[in-house]
PDB file of N, CA and C in Angstrom:
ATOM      1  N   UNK A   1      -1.046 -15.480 -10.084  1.00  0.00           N
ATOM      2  CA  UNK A   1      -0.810 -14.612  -8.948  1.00  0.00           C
ATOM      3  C   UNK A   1      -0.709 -15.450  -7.689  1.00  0.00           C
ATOM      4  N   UNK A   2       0.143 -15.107  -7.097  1.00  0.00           N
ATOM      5  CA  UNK A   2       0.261 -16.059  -5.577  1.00  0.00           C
ATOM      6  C   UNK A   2      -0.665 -14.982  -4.298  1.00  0.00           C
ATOM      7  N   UNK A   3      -0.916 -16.132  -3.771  1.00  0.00           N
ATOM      8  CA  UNK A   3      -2.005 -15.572  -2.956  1.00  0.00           C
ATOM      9  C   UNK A   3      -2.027 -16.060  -1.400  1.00  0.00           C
ATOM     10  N   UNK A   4      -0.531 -15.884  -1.346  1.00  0.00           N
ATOM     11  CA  UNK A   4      -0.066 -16.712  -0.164  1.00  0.00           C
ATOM     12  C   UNK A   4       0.185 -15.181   0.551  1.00  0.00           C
ATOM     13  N   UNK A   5      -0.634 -15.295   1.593  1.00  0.00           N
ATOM     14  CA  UNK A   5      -0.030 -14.231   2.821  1.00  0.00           C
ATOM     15  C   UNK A   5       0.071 -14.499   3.989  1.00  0.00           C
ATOM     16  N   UNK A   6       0.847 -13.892   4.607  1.00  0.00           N
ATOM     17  CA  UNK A   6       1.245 -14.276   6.507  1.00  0.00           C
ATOM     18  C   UNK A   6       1.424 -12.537   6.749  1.00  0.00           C
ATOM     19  N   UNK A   7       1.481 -13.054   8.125  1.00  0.00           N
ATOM     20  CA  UNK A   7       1.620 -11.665   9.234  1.00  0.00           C
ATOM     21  C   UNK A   7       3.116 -10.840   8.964  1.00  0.00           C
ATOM     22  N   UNK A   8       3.357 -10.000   8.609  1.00  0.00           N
ATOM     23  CA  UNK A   8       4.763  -9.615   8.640  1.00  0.00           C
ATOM     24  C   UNK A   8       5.588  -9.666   7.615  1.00  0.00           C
ATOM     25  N   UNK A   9       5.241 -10.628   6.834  1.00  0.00           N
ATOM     26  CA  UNK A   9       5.545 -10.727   5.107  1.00  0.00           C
ATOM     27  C   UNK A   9       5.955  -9.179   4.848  1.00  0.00           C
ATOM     28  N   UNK A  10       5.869  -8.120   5.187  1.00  0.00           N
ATOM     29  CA  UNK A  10       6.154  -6.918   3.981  1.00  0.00           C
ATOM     30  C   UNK A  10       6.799  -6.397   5.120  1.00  0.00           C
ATOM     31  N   UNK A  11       7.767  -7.198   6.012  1.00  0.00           N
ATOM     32  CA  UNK A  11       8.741  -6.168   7.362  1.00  0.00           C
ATOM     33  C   UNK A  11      10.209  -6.605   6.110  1.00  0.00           C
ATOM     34  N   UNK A  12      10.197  -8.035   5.866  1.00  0.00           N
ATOM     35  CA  UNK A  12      11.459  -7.683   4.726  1.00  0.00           C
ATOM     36  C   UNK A  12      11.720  -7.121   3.311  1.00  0.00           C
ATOM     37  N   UNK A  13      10.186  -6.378   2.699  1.00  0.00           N
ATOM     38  CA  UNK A  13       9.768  -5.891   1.494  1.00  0.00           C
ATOM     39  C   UNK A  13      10.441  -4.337   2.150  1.00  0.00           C
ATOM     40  N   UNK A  14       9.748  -3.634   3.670  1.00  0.00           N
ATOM     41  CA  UNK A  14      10.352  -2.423   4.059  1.00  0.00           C
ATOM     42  C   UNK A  14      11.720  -2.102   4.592  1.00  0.00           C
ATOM     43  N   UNK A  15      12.456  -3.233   5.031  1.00  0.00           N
ATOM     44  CA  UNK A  15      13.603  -2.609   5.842  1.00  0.00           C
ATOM     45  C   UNK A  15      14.810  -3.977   5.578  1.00  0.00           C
ATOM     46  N   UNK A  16      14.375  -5.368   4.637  1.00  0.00           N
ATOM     47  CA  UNK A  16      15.447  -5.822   3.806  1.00  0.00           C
ATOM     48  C   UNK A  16      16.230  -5.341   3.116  1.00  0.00           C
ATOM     49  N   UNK A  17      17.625  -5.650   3.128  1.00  0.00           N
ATOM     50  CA  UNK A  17      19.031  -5.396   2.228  1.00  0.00           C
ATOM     51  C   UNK A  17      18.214  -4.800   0.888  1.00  0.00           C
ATOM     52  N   UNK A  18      17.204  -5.809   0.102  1.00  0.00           N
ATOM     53  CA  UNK A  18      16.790  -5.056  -1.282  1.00  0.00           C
ATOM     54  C   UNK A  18      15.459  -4.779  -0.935  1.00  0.00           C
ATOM     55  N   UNK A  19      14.510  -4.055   0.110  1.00  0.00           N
ATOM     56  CA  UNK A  19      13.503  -4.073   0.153  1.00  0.00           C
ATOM     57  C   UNK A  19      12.676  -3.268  -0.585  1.00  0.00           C
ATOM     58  N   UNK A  20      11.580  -3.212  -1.609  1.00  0.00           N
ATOM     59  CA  UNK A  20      11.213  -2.758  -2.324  1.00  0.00           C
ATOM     60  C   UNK A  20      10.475  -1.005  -1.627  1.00  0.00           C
ATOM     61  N   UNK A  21      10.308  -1.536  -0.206  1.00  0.00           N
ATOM     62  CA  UNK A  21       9.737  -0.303   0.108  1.00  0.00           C
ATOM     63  C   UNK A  21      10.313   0.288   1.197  1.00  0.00           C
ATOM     64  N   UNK A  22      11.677   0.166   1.372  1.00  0.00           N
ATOM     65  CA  UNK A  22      12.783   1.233   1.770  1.00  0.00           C
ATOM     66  C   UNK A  22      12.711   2.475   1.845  1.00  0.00           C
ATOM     67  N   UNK A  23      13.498   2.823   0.464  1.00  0.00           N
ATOM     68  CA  UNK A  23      13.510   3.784   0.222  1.00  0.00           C
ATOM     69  C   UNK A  23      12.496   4.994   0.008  1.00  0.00           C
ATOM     70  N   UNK A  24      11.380   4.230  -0.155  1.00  0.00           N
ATOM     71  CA  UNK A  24      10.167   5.294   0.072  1.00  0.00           C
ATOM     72  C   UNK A  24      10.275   5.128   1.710  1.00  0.00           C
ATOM     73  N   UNK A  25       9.613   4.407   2.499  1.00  0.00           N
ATOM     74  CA  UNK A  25      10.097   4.769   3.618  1.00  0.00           C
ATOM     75  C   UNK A  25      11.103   6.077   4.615  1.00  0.00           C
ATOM     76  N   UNK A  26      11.906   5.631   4.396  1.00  0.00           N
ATOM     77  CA  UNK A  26      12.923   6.831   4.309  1.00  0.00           C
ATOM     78  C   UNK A  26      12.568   7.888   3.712  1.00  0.00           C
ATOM     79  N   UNK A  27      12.044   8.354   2.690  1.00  0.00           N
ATOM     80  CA  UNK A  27      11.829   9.487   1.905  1.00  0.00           C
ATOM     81  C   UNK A  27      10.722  10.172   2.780  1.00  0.00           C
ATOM     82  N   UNK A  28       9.798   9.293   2.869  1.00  0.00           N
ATOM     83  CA  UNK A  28       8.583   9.802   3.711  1.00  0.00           C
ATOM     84  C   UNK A  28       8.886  10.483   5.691  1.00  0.00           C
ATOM     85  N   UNK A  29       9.856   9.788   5.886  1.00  0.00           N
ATOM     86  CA  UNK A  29       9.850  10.097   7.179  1.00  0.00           C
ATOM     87  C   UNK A  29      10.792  11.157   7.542  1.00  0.00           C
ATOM     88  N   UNK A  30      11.389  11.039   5.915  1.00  0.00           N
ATOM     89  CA  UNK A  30      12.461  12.729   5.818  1.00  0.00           C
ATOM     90  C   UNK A  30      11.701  13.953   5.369  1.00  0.00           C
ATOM     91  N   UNK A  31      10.747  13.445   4.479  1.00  0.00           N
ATOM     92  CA  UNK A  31      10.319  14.336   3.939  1.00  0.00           C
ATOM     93  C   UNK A  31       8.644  14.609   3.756  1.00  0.00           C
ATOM     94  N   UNK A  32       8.109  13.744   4.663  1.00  0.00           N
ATOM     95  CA  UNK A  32       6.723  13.423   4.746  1.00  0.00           C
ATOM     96  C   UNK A  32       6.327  13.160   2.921  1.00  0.00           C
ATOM     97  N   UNK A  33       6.922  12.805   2.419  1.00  0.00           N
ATOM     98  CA  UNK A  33       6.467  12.774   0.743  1.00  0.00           C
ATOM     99  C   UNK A  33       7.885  11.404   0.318  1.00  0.00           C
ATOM    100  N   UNK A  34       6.726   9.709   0.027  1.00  0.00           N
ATOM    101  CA  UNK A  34       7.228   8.728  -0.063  1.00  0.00           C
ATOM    102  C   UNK A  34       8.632   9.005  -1.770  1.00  0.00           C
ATOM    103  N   UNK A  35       7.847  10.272  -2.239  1.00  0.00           N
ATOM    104  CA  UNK A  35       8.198  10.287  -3.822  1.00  0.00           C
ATOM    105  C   UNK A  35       9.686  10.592  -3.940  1.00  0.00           C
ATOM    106  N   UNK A  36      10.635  10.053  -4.748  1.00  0.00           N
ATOM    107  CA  UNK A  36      11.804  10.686  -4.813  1.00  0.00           C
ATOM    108  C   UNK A  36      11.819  11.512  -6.408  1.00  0.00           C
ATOM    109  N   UNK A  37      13.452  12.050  -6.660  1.00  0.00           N
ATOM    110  CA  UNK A  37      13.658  12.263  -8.106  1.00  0.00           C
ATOM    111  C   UNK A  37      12.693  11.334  -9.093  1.00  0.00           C
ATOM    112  N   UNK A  38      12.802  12.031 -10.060  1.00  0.00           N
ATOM    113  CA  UNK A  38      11.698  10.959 -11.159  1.00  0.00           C
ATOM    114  C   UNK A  38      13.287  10.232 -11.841  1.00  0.00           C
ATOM    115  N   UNK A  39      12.118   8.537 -11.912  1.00  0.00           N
ATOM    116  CA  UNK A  39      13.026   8.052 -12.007  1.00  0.00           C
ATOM    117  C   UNK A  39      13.196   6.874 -11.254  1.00  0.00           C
ATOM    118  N   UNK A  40      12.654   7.034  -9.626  1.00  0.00           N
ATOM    119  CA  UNK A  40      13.296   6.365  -8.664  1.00  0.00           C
ATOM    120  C   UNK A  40      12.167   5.692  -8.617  1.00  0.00           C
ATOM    121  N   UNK A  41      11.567   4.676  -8.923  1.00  0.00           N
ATOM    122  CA  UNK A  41      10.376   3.795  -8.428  1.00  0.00           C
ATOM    123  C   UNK A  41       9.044   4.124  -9.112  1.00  0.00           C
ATOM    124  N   UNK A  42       7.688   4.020  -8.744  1.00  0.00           N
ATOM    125  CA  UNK A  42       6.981   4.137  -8.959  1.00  0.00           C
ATOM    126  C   UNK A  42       6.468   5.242  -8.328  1.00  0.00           C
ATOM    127  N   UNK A  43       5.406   6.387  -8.410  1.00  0.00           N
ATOM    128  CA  UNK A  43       5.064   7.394  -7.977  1.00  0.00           C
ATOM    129  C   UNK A  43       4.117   7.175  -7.224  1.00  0.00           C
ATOM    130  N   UNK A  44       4.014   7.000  -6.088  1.00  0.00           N
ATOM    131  CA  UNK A  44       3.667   7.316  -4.679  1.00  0.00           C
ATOM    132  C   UNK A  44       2.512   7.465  -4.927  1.00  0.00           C
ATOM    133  N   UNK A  45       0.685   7.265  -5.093  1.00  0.00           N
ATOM    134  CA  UNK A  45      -0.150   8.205  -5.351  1.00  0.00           C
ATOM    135  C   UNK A  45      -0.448   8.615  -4.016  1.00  0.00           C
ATOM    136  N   UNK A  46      -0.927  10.602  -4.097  1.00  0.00           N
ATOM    137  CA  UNK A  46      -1.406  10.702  -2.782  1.00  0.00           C
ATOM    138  C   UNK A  46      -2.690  10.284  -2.806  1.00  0.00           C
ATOM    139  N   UNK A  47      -3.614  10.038  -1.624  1.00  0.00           N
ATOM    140  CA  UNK A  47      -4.383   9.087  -1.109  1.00  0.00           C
ATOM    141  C   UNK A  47      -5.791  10.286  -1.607  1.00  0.00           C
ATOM    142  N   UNK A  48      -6.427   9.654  -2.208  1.00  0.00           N
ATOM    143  CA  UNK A  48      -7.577  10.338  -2.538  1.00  0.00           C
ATOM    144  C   UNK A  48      -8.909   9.840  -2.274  1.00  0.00           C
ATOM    145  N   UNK A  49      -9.815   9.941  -1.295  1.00  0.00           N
ATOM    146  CA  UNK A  49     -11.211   9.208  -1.421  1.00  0.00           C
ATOM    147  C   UNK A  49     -12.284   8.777  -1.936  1.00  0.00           C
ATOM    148  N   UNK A  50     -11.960   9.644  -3.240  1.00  0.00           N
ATOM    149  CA  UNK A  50     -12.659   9.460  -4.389  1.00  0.00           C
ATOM    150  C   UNK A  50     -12.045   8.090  -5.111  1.00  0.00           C
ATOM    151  N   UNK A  51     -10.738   8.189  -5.650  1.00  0.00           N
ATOM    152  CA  UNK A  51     -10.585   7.401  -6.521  1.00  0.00           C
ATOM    153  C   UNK A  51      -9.078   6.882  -5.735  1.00  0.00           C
ATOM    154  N   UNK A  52      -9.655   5.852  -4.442  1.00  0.00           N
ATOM    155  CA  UNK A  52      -8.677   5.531  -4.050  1.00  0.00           C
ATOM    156  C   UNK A  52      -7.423   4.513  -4.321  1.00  0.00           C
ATOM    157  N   UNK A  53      -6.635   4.741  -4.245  1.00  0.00           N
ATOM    158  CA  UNK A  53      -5.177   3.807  -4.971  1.00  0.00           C
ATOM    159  C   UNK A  53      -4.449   3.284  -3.777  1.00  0.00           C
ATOM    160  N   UNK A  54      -3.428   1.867  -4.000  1.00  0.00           N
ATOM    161  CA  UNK A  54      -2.510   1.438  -2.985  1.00  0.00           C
ATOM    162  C   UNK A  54      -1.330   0.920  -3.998  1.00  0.00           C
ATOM    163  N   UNK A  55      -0.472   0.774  -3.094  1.00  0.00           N
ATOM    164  CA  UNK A  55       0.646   0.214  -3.602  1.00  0.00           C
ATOM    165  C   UNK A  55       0.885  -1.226  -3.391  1.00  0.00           C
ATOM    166  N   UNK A  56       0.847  -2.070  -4.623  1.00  0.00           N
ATOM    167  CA  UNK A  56       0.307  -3.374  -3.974  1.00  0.00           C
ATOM    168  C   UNK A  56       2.078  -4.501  -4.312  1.00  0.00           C
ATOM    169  N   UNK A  57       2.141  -4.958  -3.236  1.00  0.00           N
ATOM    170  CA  UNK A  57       3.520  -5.537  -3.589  1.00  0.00           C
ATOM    171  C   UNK A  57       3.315  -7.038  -4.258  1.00  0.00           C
ATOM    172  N   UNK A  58       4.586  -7.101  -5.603  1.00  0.00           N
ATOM    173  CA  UNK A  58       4.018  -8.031  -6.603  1.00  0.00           C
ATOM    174  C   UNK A  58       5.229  -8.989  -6.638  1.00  0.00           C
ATOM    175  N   UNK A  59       4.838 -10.461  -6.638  1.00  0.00           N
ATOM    176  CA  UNK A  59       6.574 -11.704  -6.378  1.00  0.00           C
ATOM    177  C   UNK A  59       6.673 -11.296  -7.629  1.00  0.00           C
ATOM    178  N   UNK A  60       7.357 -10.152  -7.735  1.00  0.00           N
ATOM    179  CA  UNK A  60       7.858 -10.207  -9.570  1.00  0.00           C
ATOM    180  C   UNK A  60       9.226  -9.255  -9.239  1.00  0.00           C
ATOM    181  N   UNK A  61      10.592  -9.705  -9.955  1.00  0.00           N
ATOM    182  CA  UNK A  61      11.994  -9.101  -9.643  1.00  0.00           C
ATOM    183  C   UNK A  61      11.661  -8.172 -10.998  1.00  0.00           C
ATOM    184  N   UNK A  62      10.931  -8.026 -11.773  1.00  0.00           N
ATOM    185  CA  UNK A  62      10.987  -6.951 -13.066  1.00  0.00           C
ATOM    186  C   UNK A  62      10.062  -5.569 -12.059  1.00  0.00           C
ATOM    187  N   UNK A  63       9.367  -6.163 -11.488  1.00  0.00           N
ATOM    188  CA  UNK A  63       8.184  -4.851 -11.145  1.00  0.00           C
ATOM    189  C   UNK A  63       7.448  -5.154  -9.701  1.00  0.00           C
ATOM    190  N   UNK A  64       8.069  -5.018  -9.032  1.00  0.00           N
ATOM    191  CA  UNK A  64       7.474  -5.709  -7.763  1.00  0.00           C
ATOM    192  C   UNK A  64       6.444  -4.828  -7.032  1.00  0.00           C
ATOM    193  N   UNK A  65       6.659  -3.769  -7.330  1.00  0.00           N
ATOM    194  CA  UNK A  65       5.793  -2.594  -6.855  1.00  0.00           C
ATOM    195  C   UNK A  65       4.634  -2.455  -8.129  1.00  0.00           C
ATOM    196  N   UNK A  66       3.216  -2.410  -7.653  1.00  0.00           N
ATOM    197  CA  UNK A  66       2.276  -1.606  -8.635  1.00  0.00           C
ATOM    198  C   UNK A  66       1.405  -0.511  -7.967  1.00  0.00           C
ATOM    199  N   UNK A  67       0.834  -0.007  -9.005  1.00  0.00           N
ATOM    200  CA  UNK A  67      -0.335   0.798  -8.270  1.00  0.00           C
ATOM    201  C   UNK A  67      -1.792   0.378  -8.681  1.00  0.00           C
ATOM    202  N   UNK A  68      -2.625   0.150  -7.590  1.00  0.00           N
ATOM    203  CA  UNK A  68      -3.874  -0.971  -8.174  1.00  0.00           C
ATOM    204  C   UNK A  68      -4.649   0.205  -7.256  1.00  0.00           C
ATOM    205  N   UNK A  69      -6.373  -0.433  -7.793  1.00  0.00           N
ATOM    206  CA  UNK A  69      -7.178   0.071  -7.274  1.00  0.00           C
ATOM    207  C   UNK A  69      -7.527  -0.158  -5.642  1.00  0.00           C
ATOM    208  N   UNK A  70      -7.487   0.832  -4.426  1.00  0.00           N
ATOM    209  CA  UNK A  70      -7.683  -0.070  -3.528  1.00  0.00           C
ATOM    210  C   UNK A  70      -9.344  -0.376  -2.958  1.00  0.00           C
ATOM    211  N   UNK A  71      -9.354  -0.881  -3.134  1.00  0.00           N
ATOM    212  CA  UNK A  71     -11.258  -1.158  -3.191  1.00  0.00           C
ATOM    213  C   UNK A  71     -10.936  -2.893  -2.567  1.00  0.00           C
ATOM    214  N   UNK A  72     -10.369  -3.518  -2.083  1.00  0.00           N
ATOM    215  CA  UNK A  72     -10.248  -4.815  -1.930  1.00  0.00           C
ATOM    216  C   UNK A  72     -10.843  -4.987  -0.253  1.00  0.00           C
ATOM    217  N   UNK A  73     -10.731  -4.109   0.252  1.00  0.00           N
ATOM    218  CA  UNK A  73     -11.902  -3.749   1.345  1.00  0.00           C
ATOM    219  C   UNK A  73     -13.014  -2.681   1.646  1.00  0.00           C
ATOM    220  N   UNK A  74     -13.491  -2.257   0.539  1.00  0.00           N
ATOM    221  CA  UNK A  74     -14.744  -1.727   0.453  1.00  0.00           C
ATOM    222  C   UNK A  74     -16.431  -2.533   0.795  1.00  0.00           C
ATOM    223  N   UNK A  75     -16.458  -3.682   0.578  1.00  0.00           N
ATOM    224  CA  UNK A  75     -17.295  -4.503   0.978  1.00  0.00           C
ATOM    225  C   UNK A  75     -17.869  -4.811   2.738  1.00  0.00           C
ATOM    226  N   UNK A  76     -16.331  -5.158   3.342  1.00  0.00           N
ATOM    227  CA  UNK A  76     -16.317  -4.984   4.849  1.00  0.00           C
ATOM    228  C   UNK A  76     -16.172  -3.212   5.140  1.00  0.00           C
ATOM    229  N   UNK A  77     -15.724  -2.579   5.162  1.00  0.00           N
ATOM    230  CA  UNK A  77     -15.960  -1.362   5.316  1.00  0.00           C
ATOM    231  C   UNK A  77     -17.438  -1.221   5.254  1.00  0.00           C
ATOM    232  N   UNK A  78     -17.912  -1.399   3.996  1.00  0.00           N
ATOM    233  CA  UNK A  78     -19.370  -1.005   4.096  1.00  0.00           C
ATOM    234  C   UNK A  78     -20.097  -1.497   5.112  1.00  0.00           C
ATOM    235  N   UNK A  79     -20.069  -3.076   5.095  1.00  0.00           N
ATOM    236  CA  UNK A  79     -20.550  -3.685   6.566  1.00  0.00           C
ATOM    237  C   UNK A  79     -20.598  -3.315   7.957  1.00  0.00           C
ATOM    238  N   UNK A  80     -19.268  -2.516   7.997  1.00  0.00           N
ATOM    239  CA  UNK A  80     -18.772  -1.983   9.468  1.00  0.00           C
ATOM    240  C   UNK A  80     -19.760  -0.895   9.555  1.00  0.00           C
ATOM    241  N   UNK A  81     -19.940   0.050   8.631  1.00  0.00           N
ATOM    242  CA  UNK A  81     -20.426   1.186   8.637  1.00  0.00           C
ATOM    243  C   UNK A  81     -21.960   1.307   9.062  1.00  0.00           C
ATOM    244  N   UNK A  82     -22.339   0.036   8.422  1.00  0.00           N
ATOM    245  CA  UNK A  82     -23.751  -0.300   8.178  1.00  0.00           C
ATOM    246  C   UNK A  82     -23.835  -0.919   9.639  1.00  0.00           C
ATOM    247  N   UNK A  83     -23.343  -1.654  10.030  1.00  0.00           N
ATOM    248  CA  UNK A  83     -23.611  -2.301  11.379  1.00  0.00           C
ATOM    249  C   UNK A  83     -23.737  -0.670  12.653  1.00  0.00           C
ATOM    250  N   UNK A  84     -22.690  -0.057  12.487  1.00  0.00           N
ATOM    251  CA  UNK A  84     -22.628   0.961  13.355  1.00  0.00           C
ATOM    252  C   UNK A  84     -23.623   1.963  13.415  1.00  0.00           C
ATOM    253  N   UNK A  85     -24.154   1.804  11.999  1.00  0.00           N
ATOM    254  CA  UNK A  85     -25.196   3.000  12.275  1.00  0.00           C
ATOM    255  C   UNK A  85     -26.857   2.548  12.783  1.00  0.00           C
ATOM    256  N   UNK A  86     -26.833   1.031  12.026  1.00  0.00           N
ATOM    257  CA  UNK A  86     -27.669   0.477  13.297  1.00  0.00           C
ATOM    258  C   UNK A  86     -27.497   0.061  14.733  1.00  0.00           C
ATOM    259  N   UNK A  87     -26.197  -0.236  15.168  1.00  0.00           N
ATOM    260  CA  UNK A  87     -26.356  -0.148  16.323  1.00  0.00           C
ATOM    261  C   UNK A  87     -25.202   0.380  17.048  1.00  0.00           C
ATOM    262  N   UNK A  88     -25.594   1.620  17.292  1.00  0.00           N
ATOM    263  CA  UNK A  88     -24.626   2.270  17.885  1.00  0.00           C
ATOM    264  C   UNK A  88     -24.387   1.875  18.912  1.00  0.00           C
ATOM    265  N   UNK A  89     -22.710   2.845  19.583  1.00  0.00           N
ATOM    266  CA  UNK A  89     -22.579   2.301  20.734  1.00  0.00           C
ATOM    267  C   UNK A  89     -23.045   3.500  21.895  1.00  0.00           C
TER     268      UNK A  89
END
């Protein structure tokens, strides 16, 4: 897995000639719903707090889009939370 990231990396994944996340784009801002015909990509999950999901973009031309668990900032979240409730502002 490459684990190379920069700032802005996913402006040519959304609005590049082949950008993987275009067309959801578009779908969403037509239709507030990223999902098209079945068929067209991967299915959008809606955002649930329980068992939360993201769409994680993958250097792969077979499947570049997945759907993974998003928990990859649950740790700092917790921290934030925990800091705030001891010291409020």
């Amino acid at each position: 897995m490459n684990n190379f990231q920069a700032h802005a990396t996913d402006l040519i994944d959304s609005w590049g000639p082949n950008g993987a996340l275009k067309d959801y784009i578009i779908r969403f801002t037509n239709k507030l719903d990223p999902n098209g015909k079945e068929g067209l990509g991967i299915t959008w999950p809606k955002w649930d707090p329980a068992q939360p999901k993201a769409v994680v973009l993958k250097d792969s031309i077979l499947s570049p889009l997945v759907i993974d668990d998003d928990n990859y900032r649950s740790r700092a979240l917790d921290y934030v939370s925990d800091l705030s409730i001891r010291h409020p502002i």
